[in-house]
N, C-alpha and C. Protein backbone atom coordinates (compact mmCIF):
# COMPACT_ATOMS: atom_id res chain seq x y z
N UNK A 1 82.60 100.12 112.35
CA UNK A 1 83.44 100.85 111.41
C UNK A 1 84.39 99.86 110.73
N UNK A 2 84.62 100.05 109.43
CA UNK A 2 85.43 99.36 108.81
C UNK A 2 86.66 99.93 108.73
N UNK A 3 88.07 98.43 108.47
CA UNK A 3 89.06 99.40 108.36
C UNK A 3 89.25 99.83 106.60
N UNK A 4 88.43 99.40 105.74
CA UNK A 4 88.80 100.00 104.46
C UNK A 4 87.99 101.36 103.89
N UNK A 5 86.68 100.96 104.95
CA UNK A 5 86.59 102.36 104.77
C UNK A 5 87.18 103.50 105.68
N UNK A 6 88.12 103.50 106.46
CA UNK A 6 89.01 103.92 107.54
C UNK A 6 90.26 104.78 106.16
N UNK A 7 90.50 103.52 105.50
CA UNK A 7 91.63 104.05 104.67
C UNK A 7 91.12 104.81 103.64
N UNK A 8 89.91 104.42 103.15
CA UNK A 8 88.68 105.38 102.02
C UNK A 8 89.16 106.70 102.47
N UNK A 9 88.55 107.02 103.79
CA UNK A 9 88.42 108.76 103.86
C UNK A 9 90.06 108.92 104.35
N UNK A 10 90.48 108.20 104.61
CA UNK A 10 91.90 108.87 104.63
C UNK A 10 92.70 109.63 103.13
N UNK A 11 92.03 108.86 102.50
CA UNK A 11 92.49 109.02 100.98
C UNK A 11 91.88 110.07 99.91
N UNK A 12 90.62 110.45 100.60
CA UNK A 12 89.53 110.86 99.85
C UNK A 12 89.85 112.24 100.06
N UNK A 13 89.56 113.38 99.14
CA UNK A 13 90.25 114.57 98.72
C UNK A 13 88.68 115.42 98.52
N UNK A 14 88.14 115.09 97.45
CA UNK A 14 87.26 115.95 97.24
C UNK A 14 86.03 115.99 98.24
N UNK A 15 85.39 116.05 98.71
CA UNK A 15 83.84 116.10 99.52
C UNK A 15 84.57 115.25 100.49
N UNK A 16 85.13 115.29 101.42
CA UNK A 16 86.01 114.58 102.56
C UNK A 16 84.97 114.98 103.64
N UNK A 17 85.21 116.22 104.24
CA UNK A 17 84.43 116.73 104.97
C UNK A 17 82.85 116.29 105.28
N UNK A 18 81.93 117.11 104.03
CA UNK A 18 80.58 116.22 103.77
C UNK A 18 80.34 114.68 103.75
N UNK A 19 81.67 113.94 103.39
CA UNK A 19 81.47 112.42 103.12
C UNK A 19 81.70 112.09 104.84
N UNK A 20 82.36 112.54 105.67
CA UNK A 20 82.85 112.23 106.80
C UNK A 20 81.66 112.59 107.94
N UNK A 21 81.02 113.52 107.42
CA UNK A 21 79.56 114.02 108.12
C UNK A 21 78.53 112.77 107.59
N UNK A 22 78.32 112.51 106.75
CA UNK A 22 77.52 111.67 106.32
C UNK A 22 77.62 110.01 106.72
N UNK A 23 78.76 110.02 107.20
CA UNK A 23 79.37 108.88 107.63
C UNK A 23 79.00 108.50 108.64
N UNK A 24 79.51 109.62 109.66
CA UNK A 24 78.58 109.87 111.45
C UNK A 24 77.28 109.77 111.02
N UNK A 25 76.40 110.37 110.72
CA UNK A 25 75.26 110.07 110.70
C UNK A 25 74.91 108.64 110.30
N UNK A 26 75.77 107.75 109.18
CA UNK A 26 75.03 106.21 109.03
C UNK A 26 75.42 105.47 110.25
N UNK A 27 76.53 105.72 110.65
CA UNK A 27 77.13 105.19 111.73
C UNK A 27 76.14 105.00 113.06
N UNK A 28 75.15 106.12 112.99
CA UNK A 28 73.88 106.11 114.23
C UNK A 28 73.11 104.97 113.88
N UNK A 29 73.01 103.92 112.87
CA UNK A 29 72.33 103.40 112.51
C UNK A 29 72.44 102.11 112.58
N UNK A 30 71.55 100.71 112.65
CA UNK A 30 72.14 99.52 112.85
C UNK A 30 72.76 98.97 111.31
N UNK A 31 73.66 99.97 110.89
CA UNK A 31 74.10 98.92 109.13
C UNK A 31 76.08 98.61 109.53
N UNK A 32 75.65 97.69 108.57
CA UNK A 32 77.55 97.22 108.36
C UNK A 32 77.70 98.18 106.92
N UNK A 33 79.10 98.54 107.79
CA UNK A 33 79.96 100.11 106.46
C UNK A 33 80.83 98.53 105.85
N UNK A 34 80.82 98.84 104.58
CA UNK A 34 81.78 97.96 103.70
C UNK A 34 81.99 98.82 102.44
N UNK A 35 82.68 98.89 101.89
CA UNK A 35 83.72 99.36 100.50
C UNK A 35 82.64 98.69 99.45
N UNK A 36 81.90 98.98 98.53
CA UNK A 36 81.71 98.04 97.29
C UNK A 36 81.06 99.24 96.11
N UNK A 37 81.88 99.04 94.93
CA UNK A 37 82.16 100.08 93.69
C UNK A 37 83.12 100.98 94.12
N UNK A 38 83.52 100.78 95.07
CA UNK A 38 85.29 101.84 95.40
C UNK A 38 84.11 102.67 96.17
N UNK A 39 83.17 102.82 96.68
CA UNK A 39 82.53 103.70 97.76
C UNK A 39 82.41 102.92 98.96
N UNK A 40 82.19 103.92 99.97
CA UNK A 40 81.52 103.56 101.56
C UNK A 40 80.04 102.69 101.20
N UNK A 41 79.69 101.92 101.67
CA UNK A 41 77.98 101.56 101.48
C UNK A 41 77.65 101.15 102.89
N UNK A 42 76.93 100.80 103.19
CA UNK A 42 75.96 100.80 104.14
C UNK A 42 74.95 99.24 103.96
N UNK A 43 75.11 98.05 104.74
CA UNK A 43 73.79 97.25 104.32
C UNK A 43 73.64 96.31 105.67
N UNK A 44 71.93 96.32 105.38
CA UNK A 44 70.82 95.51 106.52
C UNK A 44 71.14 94.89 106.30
N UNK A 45 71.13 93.39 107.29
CA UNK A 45 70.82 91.88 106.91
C UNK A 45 71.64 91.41 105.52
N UNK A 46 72.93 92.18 105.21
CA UNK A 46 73.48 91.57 103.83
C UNK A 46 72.96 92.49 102.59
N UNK A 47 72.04 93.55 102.59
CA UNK A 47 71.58 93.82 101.77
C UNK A 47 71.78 95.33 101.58
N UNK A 48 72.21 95.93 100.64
CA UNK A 48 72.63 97.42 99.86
C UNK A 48 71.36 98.34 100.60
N UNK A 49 71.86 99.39 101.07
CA UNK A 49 70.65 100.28 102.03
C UNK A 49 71.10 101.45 101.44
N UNK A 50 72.60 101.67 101.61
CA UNK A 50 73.11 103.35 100.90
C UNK A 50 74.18 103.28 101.08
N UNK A 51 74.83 104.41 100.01
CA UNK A 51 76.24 104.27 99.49
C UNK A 51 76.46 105.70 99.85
N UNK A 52 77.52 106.00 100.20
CA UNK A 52 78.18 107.40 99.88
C UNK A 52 78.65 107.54 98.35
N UNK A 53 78.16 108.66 97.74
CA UNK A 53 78.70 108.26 96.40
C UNK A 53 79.55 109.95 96.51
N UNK A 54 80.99 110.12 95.60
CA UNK A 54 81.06 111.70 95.49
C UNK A 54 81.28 112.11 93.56
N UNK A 55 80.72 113.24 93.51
CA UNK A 55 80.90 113.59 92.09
C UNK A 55 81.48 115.05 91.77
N UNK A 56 81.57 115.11 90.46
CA UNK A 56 82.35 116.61 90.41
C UNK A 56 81.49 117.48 90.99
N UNK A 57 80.24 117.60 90.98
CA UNK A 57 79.47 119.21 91.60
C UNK A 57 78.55 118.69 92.82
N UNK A 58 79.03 117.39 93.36
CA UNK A 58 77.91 117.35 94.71
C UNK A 58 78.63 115.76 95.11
N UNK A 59 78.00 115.80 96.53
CA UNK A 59 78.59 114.45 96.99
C UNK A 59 76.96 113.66 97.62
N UNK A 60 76.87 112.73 97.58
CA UNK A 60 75.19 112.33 97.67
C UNK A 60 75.12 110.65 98.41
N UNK A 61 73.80 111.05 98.72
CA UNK A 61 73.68 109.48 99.41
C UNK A 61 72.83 108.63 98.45
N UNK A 62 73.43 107.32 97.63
CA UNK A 62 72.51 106.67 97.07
C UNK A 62 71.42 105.47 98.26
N UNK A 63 70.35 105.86 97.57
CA UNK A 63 69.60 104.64 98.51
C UNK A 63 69.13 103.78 97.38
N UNK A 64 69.49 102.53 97.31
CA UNK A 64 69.19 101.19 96.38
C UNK A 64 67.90 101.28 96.22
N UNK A 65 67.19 101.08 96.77
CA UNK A 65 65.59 101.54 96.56
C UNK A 65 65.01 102.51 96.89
N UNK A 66 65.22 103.52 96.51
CA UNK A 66 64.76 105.03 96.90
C UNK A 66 63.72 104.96 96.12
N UNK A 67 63.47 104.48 94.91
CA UNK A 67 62.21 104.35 94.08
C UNK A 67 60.81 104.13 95.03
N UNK A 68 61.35 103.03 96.18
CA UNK A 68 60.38 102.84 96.82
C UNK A 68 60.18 103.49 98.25
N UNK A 69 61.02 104.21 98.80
CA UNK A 69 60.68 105.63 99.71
C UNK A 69 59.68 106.74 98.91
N UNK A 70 59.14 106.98 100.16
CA UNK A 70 57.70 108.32 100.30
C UNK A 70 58.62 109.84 99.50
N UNK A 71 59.64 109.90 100.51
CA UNK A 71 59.99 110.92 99.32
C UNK A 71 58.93 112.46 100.04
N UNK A 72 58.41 112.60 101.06
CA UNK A 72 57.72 113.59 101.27
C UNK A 72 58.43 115.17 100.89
N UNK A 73 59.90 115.68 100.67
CA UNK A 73 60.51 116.65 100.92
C UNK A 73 60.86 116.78 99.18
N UNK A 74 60.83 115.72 98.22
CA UNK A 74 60.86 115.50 97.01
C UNK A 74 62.73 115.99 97.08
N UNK A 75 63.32 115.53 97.89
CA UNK A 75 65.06 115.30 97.58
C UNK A 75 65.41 114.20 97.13
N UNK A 76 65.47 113.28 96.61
CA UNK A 76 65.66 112.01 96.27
C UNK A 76 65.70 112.65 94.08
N UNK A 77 66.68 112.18 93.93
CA UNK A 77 66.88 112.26 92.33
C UNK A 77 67.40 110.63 91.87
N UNK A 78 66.84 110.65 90.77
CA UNK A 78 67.08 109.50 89.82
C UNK A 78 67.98 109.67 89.20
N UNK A 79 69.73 109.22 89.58
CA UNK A 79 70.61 109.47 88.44
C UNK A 79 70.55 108.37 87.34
N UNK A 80 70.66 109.38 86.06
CA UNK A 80 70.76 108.96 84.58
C UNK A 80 69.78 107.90 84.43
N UNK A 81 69.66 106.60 84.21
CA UNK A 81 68.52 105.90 83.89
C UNK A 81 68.60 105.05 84.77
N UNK A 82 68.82 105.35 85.18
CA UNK A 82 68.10 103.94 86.85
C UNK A 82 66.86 103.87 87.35
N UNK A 83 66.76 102.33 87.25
CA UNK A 83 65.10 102.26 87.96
C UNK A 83 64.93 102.75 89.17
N UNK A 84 65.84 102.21 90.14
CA UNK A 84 64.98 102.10 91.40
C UNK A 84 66.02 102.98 92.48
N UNK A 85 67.56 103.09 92.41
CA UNK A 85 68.73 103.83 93.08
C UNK A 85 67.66 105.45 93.25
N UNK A 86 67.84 106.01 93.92
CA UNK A 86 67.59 107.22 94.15
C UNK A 86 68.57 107.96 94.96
N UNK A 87 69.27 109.38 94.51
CA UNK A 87 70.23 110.02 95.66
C UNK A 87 69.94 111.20 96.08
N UNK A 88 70.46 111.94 96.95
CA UNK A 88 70.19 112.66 97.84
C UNK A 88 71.33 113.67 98.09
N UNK A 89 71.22 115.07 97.20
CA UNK A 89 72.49 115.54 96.91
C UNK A 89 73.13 116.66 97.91
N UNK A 90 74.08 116.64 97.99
CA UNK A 90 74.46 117.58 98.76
C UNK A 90 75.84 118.40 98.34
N UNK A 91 75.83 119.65 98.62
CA UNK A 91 77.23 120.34 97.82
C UNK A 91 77.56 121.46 99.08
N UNK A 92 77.56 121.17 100.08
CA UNK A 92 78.29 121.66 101.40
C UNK A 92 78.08 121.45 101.93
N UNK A 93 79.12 121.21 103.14
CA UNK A 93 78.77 120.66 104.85
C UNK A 93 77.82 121.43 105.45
N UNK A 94 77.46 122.68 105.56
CA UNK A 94 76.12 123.46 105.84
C UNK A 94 75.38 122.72 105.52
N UNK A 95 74.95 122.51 104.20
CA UNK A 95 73.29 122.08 103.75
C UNK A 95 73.02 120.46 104.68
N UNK A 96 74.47 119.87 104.42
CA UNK A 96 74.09 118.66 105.81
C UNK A 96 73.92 119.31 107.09
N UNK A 97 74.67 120.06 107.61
CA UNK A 97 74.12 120.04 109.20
C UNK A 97 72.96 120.57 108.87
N UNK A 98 72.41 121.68 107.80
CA UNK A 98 70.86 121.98 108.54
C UNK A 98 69.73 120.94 107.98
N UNK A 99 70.30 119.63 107.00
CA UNK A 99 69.20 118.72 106.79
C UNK A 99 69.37 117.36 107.50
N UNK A 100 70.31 117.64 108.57
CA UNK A 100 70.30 116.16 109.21
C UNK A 100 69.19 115.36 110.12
N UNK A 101 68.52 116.03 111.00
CA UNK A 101 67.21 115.54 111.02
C UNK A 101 66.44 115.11 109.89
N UNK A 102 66.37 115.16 108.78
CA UNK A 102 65.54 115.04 107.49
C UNK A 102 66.65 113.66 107.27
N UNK A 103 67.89 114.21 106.75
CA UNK A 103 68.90 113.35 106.24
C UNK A 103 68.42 112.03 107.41
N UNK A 104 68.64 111.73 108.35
CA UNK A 104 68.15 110.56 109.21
C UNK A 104 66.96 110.34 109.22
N UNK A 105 65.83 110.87 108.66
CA UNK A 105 64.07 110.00 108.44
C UNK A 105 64.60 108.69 107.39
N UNK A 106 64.83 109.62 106.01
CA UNK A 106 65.32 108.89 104.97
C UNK A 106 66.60 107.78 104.92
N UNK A 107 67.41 107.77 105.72
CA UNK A 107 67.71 106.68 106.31
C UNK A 107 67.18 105.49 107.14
N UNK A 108 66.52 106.37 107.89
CA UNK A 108 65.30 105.10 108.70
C UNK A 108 64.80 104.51 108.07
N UNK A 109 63.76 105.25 106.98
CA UNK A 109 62.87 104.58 106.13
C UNK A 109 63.67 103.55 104.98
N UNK A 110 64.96 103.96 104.60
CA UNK A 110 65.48 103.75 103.38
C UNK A 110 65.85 102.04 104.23
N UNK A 111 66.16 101.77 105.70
CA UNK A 111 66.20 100.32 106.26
C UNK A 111 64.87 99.67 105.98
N UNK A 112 64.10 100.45 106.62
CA UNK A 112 62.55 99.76 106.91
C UNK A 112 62.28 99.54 105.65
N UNK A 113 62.80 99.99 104.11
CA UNK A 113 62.09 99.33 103.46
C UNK A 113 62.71 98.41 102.57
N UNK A 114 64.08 98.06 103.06
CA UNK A 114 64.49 97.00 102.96
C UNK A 114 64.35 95.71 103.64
N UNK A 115 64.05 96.19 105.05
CA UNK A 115 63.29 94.99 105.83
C UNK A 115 62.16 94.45 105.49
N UNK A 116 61.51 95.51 105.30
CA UNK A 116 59.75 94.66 104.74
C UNK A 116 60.14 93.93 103.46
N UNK A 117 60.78 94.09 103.10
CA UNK A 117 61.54 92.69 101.60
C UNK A 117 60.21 93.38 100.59
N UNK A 118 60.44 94.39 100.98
CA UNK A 118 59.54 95.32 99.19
C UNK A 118 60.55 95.26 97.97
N UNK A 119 59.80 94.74 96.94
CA UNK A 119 60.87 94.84 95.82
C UNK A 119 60.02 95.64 94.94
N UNK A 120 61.08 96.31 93.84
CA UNK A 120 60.44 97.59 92.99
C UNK A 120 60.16 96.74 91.32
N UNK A 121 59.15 96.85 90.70
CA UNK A 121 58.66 96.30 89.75
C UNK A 121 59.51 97.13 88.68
N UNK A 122 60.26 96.03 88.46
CA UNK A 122 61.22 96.54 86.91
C UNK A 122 60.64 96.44 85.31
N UNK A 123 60.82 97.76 84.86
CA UNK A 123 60.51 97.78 83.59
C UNK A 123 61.33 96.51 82.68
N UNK A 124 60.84 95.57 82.04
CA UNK A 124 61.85 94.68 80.83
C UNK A 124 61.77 95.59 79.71
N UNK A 125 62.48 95.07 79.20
CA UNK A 125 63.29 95.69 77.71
C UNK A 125 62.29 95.81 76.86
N UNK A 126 61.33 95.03 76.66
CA UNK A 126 59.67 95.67 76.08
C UNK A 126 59.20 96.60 76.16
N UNK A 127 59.15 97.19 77.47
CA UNK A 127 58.35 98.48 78.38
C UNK A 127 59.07 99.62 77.63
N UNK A 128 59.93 99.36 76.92
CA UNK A 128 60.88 101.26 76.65
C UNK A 128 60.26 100.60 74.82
N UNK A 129 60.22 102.18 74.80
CA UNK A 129 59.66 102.44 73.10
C UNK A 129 60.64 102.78 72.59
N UNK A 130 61.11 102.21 71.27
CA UNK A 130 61.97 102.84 70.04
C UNK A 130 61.58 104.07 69.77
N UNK A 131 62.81 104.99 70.01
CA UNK A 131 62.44 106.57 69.05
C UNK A 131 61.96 106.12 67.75
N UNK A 132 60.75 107.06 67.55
CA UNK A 132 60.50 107.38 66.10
C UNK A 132 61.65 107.20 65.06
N UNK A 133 62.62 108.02 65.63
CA UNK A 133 63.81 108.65 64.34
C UNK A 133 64.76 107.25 64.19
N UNK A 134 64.80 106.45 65.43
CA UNK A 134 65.87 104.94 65.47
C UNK A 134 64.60 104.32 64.40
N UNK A 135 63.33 104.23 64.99
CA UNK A 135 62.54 103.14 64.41
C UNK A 135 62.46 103.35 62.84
N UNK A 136 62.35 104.89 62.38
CA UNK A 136 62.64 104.62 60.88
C UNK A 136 63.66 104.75 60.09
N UNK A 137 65.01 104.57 60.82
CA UNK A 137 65.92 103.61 60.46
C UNK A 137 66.31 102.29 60.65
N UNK A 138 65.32 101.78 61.33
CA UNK A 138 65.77 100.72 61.59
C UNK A 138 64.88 99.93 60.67
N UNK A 139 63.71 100.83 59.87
CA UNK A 139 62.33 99.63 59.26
C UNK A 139 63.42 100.35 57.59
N UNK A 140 64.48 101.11 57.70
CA UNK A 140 64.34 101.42 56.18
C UNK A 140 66.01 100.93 56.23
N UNK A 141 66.32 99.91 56.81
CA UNK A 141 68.03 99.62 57.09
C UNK A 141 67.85 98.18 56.80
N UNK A 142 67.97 97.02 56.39
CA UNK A 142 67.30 95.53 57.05
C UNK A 142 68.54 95.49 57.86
N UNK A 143 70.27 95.71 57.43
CA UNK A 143 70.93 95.14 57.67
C UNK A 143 71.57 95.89 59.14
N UNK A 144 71.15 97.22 58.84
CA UNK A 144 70.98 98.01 60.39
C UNK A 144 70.43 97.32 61.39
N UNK A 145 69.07 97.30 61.15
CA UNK A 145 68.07 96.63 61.75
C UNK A 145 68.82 94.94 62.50
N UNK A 146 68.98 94.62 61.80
CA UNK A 146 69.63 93.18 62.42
C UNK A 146 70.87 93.68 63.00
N UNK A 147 71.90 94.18 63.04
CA UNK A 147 72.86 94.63 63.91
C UNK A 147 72.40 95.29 64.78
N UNK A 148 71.29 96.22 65.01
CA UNK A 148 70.38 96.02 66.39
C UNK A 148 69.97 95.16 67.21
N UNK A 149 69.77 94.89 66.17
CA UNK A 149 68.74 93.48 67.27
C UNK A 149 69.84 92.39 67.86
N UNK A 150 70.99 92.15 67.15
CA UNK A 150 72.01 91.20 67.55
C UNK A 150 72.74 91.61 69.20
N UNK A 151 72.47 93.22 69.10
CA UNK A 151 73.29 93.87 70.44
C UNK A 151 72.62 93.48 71.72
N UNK A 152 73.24 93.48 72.69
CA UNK A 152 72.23 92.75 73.99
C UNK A 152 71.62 94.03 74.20
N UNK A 153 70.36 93.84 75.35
CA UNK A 153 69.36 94.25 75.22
C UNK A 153 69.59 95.64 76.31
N UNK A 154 70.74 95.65 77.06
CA UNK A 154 71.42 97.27 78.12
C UNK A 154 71.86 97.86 76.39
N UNK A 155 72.71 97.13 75.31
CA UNK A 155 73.12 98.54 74.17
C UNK A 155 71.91 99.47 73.72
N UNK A 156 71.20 98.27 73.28
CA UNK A 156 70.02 98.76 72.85
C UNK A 156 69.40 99.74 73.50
N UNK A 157 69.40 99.57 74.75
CA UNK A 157 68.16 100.63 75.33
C UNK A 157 69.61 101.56 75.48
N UNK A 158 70.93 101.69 75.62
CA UNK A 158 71.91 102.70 75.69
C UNK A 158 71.60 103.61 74.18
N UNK A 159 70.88 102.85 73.29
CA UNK A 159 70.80 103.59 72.32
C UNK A 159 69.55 104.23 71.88
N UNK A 160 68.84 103.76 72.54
CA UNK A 160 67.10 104.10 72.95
C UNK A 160 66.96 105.26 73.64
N UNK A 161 67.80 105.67 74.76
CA UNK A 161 68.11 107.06 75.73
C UNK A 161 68.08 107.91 75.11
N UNK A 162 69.96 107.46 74.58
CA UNK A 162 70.64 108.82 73.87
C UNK A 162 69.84 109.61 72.64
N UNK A 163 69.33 108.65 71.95
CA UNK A 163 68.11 109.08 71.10
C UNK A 163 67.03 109.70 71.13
N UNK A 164 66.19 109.71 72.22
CA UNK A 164 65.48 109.92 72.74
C UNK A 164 65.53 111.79 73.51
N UNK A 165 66.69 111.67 73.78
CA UNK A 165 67.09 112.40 74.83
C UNK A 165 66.54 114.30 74.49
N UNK A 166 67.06 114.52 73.17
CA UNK A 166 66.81 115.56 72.73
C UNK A 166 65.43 115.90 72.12
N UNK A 167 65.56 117.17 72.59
CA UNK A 167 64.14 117.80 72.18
C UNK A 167 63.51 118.33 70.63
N UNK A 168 64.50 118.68 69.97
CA UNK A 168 64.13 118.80 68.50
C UNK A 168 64.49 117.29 67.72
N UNK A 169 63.48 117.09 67.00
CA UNK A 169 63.52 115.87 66.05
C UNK A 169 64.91 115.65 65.49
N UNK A 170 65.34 116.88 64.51
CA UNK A 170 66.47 117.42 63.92
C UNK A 170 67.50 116.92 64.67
N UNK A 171 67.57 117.04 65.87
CA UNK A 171 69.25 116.72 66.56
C UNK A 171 68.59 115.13 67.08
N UNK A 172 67.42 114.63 67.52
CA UNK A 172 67.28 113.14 67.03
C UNK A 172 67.78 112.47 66.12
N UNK A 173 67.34 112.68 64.83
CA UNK A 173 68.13 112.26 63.81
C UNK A 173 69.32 112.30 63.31
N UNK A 174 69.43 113.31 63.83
CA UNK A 174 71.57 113.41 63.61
C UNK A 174 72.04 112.14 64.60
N UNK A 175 71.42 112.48 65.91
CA UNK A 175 71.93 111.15 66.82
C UNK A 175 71.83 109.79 66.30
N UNK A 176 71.37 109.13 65.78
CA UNK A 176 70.43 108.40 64.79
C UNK A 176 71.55 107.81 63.62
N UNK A 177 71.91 109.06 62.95
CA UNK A 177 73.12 108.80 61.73
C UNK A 177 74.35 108.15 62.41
N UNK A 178 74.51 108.82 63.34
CA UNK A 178 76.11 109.23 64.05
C UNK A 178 76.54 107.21 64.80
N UNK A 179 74.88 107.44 65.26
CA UNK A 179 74.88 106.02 66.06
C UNK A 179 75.24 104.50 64.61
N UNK A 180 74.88 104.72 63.63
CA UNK A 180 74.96 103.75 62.74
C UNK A 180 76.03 102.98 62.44
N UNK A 181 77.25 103.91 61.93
CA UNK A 181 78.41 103.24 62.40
C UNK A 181 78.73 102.29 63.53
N UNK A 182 78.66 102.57 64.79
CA UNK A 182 78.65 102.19 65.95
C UNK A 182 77.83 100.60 65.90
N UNK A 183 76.33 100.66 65.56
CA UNK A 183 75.69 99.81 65.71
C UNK A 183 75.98 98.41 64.50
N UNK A 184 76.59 99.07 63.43
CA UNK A 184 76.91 97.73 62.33
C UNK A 184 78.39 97.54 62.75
N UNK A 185 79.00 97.80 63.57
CA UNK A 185 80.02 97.75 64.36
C UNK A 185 79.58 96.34 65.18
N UNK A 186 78.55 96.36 65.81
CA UNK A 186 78.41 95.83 67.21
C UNK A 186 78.58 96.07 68.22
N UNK A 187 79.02 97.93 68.25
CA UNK A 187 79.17 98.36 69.81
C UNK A 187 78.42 99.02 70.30
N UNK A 188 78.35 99.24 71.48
CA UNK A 188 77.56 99.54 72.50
C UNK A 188 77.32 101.03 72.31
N UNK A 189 76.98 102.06 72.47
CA UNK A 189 77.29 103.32 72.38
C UNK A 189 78.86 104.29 73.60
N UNK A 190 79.06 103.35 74.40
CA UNK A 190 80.49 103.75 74.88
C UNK A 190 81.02 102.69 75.06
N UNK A 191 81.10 101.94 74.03
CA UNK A 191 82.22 101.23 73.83
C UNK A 191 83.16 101.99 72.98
């Protein structure tokens, strides 16, 4: 046990309870608890295994490579665009006590497959496609177009998502306009 994460849950207000259950349970396990992103984490041999993470409507266990866990019960979610993080949500101390047998496979496994030194094959900045609606502004802009391309290659795909994201073309392209400013700017989309 650490003492900063000692002072963590002393401090911690929202999902206290669930985070404090979840805690005992890593605690059964051979990992070192350390503080890193202002959360509890958990790591093998030096290496990121799982984090307590808490949010406004659930408190969850990230596993660094959950991409590469079996996943048999299909609980494991991909927050927002991450390759390989996978979490494991929970929104009351009930739903942990009746998934803690389960909650501890996926911990087991989530070590073991950091031990076997499996690494998860990352998409590069090639692999993601330009929206339609960015790409024909960007072939009918030159000077757009080059203030794209100047942005490093996380804006870009930040602007590749958000674009992407919606289901009618129509609110594509509004996203599209809105982003232009921004991009002959040179900023990021939350910058």
């Amino acid at each position: 046990m650490s003492e900063k994460v000692e002072i963590f849950f002393e401090k911690l207000e929202k999902w206290r309870a669930e985070s404090l259950k979840l805690r005992a349970i890593l605690l059964g396990f051979p990992l070192k608890e350390e503080i890193k992103w202002d959360e509890p984490c958990y790591t093998f041999g030096g290496k990121n295994v799982v984090l307590i993470g808490g949010f406004k409507e659930f408190t969850s266990l990230l596993f660094f490579k959950g991409s590469l866990m079996a996943d048999p019960k299909g609980l494991l979610v991909a927050p927002g665009q991450v390759q390989v993080g996978r979490q494991m949500r929970f929104t009351g101390l009930r739903q942990i006590d009746s998934m803690e047998a389960v909650i501890k496979r996926y911990i087991a496994e989530g070590i073991e497959v950091e031990k076997s030194g499996l690494q998860p094959k990352l998409k590069t900045h090639a692999d993601y496609k330009i929206p339609d609606e960015l790409q024909k502004k960007l072939n009918g802009m030159p000077k757009f177009k080059k203030a794209f391309e100047a942005l490093t290659p996380g804006r870009q795909r930040g602007y590749m998502f958000h674009v992407a994201k919606p289901k009618l073309a129509k609110t594509r392209e509004a996203r599209v306009e809105k982003c232009v400013p921004l991009i002959l700017d040179g900023k990021g989309l939350n910058d």
